[in-house]
Protein backbone atom coordinates (compact mmCIF):
# COMPACT_ATOMS: atom_id res chain seq x y z
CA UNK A 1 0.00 0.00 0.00
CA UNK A 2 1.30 3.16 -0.56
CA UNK A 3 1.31 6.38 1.06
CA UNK A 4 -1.97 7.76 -1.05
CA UNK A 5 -3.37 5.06 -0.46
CA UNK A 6 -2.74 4.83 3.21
CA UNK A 7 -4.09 8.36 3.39
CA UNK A 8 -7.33 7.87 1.67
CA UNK A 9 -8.08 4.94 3.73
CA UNK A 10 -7.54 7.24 6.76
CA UNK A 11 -9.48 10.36 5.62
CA UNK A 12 -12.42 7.91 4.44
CA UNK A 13 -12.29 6.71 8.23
CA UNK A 14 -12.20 10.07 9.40
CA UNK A 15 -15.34 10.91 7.32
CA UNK A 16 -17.77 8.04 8.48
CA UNK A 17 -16.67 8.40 12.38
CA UNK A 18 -17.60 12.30 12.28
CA UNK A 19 -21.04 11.43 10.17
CA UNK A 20 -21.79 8.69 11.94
CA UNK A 21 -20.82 9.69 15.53
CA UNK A 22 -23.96 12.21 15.76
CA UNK A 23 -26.44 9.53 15.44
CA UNK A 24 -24.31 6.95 17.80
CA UNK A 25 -24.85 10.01 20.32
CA UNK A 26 -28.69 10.40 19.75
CA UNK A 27 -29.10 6.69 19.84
CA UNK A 28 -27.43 6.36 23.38
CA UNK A 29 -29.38 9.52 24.17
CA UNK A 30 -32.96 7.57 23.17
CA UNK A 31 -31.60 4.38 24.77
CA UNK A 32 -30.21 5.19 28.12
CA UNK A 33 -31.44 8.74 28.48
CA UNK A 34 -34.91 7.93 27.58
CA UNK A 35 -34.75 4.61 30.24
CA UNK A 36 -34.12 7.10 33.06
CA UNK A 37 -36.13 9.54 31.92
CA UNK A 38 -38.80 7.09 31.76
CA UNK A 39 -37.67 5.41 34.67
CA UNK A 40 -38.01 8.37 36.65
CA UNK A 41 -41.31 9.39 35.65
CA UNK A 42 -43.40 6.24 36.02
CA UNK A 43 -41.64 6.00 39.74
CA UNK A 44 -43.38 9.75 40.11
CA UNK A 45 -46.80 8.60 38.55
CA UNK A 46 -46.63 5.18 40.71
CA UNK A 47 -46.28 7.49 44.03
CA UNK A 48 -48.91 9.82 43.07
CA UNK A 49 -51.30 7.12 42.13
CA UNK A 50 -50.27 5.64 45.60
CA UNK A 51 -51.09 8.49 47.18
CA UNK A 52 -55.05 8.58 46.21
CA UNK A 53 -57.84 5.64 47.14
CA UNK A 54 -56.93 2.69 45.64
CA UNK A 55 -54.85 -0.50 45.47
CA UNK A 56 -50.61 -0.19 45.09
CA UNK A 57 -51.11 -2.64 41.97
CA UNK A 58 -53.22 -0.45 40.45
CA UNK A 59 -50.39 2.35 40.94
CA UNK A 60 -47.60 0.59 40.18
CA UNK A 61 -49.56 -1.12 36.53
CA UNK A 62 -49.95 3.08 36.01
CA UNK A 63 -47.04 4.39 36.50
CA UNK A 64 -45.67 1.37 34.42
CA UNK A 65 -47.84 2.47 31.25
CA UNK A 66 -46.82 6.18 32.04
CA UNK A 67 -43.33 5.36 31.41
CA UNK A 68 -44.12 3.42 28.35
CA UNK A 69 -45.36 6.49 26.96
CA UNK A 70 -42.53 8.76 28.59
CA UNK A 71 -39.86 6.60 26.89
CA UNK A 72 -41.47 6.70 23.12
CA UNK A 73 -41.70 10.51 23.60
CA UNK A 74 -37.93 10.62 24.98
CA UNK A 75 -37.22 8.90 21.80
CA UNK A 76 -38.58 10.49 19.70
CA UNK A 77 -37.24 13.89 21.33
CA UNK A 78 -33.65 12.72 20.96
CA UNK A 79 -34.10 12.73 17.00
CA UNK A 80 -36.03 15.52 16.70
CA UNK A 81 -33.16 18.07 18.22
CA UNK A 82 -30.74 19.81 16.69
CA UNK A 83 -27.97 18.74 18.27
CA UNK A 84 -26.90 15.41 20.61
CA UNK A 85 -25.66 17.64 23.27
CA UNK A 86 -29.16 19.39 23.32
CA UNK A 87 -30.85 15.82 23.65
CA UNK A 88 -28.87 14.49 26.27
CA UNK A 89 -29.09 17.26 28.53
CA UNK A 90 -32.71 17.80 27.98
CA UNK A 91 -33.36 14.67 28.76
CA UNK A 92 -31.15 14.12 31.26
CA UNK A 93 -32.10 17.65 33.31
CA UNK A 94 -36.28 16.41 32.86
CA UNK A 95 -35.06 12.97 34.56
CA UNK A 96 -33.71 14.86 37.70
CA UNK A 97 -36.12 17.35 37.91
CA UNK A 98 -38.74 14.13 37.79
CA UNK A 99 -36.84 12.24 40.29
CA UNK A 100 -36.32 15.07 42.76
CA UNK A 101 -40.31 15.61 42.78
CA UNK A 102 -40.97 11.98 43.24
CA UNK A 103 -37.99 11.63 46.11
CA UNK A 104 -39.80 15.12 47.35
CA UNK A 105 -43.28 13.79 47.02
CA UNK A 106 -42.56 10.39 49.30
CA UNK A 107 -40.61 12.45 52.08
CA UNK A 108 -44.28 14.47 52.41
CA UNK A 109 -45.96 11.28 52.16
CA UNK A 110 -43.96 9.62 55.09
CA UNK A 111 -43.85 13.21 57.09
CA UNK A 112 -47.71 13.22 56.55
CA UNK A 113 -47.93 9.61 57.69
């Protein structure tokens, strides 16, 4: 191989890491991101639904199909951004502002208790 060669090969590598590193970033973004974001938010639903009459099954099957739908949304948020960066910290600031309200929301429950 010789030297052209050798640096073709390497600016053709060059090219398809930078185009395809943006969408390896949204896709952990929709992956993980969304999980925690969606983690975090059927957690909150399960202790609010805990919170009125009713059975904890009941709460924890909602707060389950809440984060079903929080995790297609997160999803679809992380490709509809402009940037990675934008996604991932969107997504990851929503997840602790969700899981500071639920932690919140049980410390009143057990003070009211």
């Amino acid at each position: 191989m010789t030297t052209k060669h050798a640096a073709t090969a390497t600016s053709r590598l060059a090219l398809l890491l930078n185009t395809r590193r943006p969408v390896l970033a949204r896709t952990l973004a929709a992956l993980l991101g969304g999980y925690l974001f969606a983690s975090a938010g059927a957690v909150l639903a399960s202790v609010m639904f805990v919170d009125r009459d009713g059975l904890p099954s009941d709460a924890l099957l909602g707060g389950a199909l809440w984060g079903l739908v929080l995790y297609a949304l997160a999803i679809i948020w992380a490709f509809g951004v402009r940037s990675p960066a934008k996604a991932w910290g969107s997504l990851l600031g929503a997840t602790a502002v969700l899981g500071a309200s639920a932690a919140l929301l049980v410390l009143a429950q057990r003070g009211a208790a």
